[in-house]
Protein backbone atom coordinates (compact mmCIF):
# COMPACT_ATOMS: atom_id res chain seq x y z
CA UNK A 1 -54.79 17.42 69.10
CA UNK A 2 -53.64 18.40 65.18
CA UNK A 3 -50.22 16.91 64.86
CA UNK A 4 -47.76 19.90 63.99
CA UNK A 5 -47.09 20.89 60.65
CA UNK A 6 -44.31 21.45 59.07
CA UNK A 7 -45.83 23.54 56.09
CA UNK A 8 -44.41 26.77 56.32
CA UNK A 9 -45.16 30.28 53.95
CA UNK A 10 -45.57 33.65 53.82
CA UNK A 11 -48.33 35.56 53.06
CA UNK A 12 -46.86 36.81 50.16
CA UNK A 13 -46.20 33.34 49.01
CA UNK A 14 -50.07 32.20 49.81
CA UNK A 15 -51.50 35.40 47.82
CA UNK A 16 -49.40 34.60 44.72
CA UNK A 17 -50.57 30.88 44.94
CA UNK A 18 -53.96 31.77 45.23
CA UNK A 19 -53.97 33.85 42.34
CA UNK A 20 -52.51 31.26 40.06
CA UNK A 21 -55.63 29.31 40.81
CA UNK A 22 -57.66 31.78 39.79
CA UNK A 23 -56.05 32.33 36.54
CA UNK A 24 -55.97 28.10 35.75
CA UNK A 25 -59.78 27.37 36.25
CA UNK A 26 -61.03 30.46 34.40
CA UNK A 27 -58.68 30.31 31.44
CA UNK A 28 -60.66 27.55 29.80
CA UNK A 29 -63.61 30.29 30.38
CA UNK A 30 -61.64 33.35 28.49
CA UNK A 31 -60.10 30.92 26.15
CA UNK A 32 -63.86 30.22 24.85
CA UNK A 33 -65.47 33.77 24.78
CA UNK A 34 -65.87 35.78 21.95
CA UNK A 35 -65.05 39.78 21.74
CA UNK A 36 -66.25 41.36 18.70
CA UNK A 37 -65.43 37.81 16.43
CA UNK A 38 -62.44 37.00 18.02
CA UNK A 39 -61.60 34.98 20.54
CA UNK A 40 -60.25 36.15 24.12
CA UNK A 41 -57.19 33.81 23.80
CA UNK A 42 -56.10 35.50 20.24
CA UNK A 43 -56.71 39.24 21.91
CA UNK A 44 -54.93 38.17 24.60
CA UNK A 45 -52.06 36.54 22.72
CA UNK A 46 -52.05 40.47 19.69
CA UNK A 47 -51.51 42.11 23.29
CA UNK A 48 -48.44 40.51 24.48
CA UNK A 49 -47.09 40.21 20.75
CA UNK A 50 -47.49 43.77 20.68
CA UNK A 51 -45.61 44.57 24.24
CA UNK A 52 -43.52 47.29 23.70
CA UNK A 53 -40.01 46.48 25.86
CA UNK A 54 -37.58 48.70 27.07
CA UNK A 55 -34.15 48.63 29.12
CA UNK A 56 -33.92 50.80 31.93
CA UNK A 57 -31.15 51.05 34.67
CA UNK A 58 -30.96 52.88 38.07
CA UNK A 59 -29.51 52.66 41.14
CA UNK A 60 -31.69 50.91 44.30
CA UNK A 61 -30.45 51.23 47.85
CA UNK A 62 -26.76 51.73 46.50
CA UNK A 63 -27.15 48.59 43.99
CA UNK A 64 -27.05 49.17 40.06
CA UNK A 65 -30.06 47.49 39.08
CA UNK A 66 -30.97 47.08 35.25
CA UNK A 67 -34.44 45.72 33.82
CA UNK A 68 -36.13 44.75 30.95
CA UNK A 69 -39.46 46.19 31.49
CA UNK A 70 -43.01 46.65 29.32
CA UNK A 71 -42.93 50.96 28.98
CA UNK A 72 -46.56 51.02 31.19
CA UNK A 73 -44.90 49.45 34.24
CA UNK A 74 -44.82 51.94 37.32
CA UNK A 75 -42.02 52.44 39.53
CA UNK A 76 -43.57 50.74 42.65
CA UNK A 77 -44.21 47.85 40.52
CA UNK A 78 -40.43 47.27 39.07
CA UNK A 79 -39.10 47.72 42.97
CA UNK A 80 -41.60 45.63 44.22
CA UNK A 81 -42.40 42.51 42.13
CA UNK A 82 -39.11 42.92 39.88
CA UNK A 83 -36.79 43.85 42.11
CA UNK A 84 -38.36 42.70 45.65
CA UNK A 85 -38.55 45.79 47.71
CA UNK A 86 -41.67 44.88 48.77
CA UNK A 87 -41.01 47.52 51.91
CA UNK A 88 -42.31 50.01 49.80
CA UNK A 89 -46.26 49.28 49.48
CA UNK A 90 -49.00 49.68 47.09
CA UNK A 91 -52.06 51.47 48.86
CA UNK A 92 -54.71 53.53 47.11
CA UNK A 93 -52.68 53.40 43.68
CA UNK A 94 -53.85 56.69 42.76
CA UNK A 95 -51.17 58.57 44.55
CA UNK A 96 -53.89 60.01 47.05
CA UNK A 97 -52.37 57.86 50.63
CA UNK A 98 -48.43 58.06 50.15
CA UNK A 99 -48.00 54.76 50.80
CA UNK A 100 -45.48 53.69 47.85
CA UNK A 101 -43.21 57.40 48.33
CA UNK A 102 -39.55 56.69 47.88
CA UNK A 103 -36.44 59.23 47.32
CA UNK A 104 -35.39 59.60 44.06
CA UNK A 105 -32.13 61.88 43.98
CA UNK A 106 -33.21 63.08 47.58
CA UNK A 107 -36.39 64.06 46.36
CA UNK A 108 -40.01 61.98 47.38
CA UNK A 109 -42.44 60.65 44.88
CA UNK A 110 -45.21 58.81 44.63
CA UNK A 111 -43.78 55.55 42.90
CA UNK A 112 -47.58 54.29 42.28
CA UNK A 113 -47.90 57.71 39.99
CA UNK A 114 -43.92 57.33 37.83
CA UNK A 115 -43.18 55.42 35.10
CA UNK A 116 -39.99 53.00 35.84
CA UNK A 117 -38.41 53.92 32.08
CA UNK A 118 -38.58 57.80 33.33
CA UNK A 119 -35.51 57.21 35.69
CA UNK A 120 -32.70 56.09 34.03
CA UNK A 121 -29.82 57.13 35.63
CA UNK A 122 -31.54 58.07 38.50
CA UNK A 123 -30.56 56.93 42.54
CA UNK A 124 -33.34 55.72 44.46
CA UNK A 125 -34.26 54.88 47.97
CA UNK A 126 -36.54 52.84 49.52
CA UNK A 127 -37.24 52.53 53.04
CA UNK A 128 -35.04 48.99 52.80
CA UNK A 129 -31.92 51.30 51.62
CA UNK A 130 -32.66 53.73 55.08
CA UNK A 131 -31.39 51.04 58.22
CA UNK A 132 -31.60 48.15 59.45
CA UNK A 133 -32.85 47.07 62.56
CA UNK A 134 -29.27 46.87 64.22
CA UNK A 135 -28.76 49.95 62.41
CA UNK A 136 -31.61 52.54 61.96
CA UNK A 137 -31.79 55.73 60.57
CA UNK A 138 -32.48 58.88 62.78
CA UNK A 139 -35.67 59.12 61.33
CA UNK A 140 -37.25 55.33 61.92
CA UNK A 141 -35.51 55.29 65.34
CA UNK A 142 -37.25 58.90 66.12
CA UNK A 143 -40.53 57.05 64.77
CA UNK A 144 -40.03 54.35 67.44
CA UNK A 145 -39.12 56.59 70.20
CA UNK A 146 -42.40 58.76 69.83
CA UNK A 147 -44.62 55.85 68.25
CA UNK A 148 -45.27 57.23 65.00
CA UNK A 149 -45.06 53.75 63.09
CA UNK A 150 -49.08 53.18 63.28
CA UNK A 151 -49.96 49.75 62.11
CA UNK A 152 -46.42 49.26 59.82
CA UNK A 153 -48.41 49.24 56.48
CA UNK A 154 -47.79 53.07 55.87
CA UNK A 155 -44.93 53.50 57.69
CA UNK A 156 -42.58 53.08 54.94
CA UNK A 157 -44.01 55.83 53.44
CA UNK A 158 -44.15 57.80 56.40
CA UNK A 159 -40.61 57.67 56.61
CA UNK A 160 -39.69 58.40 52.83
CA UNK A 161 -41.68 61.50 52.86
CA UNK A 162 -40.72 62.76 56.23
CA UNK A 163 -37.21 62.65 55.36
CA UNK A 164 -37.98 64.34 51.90
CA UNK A 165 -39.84 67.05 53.80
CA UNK A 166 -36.44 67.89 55.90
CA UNK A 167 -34.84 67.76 52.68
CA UNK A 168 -37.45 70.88 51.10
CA UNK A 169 -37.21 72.19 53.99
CA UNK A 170 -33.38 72.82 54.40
CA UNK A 171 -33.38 73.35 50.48
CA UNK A 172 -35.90 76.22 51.30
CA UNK A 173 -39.01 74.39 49.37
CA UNK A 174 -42.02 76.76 50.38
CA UNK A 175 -45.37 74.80 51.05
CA UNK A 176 -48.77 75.64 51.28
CA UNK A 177 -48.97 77.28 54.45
CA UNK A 178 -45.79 79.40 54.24
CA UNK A 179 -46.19 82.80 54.57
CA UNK A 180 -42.99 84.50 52.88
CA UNK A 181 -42.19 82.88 49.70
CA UNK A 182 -38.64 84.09 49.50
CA UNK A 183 -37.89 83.86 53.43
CA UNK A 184 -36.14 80.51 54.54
CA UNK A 185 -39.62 77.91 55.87
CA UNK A 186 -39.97 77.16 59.23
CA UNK A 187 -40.06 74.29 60.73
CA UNK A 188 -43.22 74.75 62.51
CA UNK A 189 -45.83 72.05 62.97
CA UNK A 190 -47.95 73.49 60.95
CA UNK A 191 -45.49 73.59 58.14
CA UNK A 192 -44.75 69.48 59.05
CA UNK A 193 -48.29 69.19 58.92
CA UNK A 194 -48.91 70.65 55.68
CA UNK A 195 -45.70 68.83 53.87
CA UNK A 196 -46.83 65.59 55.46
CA UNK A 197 -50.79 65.71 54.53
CA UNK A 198 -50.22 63.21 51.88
CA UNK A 199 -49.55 60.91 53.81
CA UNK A 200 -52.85 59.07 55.03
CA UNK A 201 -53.47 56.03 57.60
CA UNK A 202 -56.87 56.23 59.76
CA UNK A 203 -54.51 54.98 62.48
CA UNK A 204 -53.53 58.45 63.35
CA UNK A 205 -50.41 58.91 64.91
CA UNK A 206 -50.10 62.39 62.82
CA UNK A 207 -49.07 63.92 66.06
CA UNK A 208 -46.21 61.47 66.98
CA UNK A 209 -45.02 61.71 63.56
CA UNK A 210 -44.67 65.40 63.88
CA UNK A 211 -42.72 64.79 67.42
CA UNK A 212 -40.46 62.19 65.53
CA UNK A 213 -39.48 64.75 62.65
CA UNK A 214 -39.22 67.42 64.72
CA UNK A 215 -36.42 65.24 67.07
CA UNK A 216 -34.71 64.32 63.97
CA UNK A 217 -34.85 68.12 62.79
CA UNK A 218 -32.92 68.94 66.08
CA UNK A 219 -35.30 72.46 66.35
CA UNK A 220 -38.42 72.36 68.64
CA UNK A 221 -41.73 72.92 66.34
């Protein structure tokens, strides 16, 4: 028998470890190669000396938050390895799966596709800033309930945009499928459907979502 171990980590913890390692036994490698007559290390060292910096402040889950960020960071990035919101997850990073969608002024985005510096001023939600597991918010309960929440990985996202949909819905957003542009949408399945289509997860609990949204809607779709 092993005798018990006290080491203790997360797998966030163990990833960032393991990429440190990575980065100390092949930076004697880059610091040696050469690019065009100069070395790696001095290209490398011209691109941080040439960083452009920028302040930017916004409001997190109800918190004032204010950074110091390079102008190429994305949103997803500054809540989730400046700011530890890690709730909010980086998927395809293309903006195609909806995993990183937060509110931003009641609206949902694709944080993966937004610059951080582009929201100054703005208020923004993250699935963190919805409930808490004393505590939930209609719409993660209502996921619980019908057993929308798949394998937890897109959930967050789920969430985020299913609560933005409500939000274009009641603010009379038309979607694809709507069939009267000026009449008020309906809040069929189809039309959840439609508003919720980019949102991916090849677990497939699309129709338990729709069931969830629907409850939380208070209509029958």
């Amino acid at each position: 028998m092993h005798p018990p171990c006290d080491f203790e980590a997360t797998r966030r913890q163990l990833l960032q470890a393991g990429a440190a390692s990575v980065v100390a036994t092949t930076a004697p490698v880059a610091a040696s190669a050469q690019i065009g007559g100069a070395s790696t290390s001095r290209v490398a060292a011209a691109a941080v000396a040439g960083t452009a910096l920028t302040k930017v402040s916004f409001t997190v889950n109800g918190k004032r938050e204010e950074l110091e960020l390079d102008t190429r960071t994305t949103l997803l990035d500054a809540l989730r390895e400046h700011l530890h919101f890690t709730g909010t997850k980086k998927g395809c990073d293309h903006g195609q799966c909806g995993a990183c969608t937060v509110l931003v002024d009641g609206r949902r985005i694709n944080a993966c596709l937004s610059l951080a510096v582009m929201h100054e001023a703005d208020t923004i939600t993250t699935i963190e800033g919805l409930g808490q597991p004393d505590n939930l918010h209609a719409m993660q309960a209502a996921f619980v309930k019908h057993d929308g929440y798949q394998c937890g990985y897109c959930t967050p996202g789920q969430i985020c945009s299913a609560i933005g949909v409500l939000n274009e819905i009641e603010a009379g957003v038309p979607s694809h499928v709507t069939a009267d542009l000026i009449a008020v949408p309906q809040l069929t399945a189809e039309e959840l459907r439609e508003r919720m289509s980019g949102n991916i997860c090849r677990c497939g609990a699309y129709q338990n979502i729709v069931d969830a949204i629907t409850e939380v809607a208070g209509r029958k779709a």
